[in-house]
C-alpha atoms as a PDB file:
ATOM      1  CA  UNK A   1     -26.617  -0.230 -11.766  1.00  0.00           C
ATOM      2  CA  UNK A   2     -24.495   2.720 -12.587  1.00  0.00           C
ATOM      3  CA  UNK A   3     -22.710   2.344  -9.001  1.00  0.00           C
ATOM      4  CA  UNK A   4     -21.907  -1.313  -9.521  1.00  0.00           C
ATOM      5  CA  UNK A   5     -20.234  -0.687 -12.838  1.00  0.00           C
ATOM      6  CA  UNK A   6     -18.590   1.809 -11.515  1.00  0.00           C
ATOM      7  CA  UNK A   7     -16.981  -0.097  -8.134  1.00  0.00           C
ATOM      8  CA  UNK A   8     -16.526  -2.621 -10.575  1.00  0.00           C
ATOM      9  CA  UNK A   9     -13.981  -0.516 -12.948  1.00  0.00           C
ATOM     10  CA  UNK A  10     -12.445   1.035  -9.974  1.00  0.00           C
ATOM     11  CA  UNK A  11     -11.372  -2.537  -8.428  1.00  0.00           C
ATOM     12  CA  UNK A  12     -10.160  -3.304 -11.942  1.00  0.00           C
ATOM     13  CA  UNK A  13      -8.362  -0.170 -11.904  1.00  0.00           C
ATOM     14  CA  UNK A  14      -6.386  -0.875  -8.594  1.00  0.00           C
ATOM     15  CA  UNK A  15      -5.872  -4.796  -9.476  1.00  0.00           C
ATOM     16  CA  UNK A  16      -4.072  -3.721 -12.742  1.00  0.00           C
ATOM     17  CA  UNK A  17      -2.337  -0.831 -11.205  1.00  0.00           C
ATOM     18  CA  UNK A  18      -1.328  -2.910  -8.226  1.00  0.00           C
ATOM     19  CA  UNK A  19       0.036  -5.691 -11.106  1.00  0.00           C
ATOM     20  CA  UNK A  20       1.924  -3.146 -13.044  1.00  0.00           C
ATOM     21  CA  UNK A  21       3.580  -1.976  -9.751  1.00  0.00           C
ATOM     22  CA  UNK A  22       4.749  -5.675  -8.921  1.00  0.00           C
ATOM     23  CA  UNK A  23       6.344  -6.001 -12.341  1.00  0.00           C
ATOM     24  CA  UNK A  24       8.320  -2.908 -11.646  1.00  0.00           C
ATOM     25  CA  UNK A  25       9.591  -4.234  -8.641  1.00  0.00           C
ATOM     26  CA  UNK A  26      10.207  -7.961 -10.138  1.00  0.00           C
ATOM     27  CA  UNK A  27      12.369  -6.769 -12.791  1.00  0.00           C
ATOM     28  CA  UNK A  28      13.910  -3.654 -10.840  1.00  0.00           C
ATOM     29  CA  UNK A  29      12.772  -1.314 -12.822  1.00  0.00           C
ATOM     30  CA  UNK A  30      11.239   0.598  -9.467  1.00  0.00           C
ATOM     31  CA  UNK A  31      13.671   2.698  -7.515  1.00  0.00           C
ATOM     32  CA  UNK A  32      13.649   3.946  -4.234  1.00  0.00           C
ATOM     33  CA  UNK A  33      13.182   7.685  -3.799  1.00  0.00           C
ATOM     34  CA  UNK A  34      16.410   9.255  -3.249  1.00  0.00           C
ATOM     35  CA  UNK A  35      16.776  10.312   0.558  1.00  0.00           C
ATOM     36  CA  UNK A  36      18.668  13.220   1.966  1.00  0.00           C
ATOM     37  CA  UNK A  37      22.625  12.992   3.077  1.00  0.00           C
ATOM     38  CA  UNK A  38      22.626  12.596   7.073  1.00  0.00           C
ATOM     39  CA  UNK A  39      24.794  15.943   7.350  1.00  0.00           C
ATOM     40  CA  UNK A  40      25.999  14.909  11.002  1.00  0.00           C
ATOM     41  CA  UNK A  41      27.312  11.759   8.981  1.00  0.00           C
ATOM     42  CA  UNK A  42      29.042  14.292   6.448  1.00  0.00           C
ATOM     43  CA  UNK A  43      30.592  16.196   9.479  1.00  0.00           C
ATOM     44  CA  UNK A  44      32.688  13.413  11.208  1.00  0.00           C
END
């Protein structure tokens, strides 16, 4: 019984998690990690 609550709250966890994430993205409020300069691109 234990084990099913558990699973239970875990795909609760991820559903909410995975609803705050989309909210971030829907209002922009999620930004990309910054990448590296291409230095080759610097170069020329």
């Amino acid at each position: 019984m234990v084990l099913a609550l558990s699973r239970r709250l875990m795909a609760e966890i991820i559903e909410f998690s995975k609803d705050g994430v989309d909210l971030l993205i829907e209002n922009g409020w999620l930004e990309r990690v910054q990448e590296t300069a291409n230095r080759q691109e610097l170069i020329h």
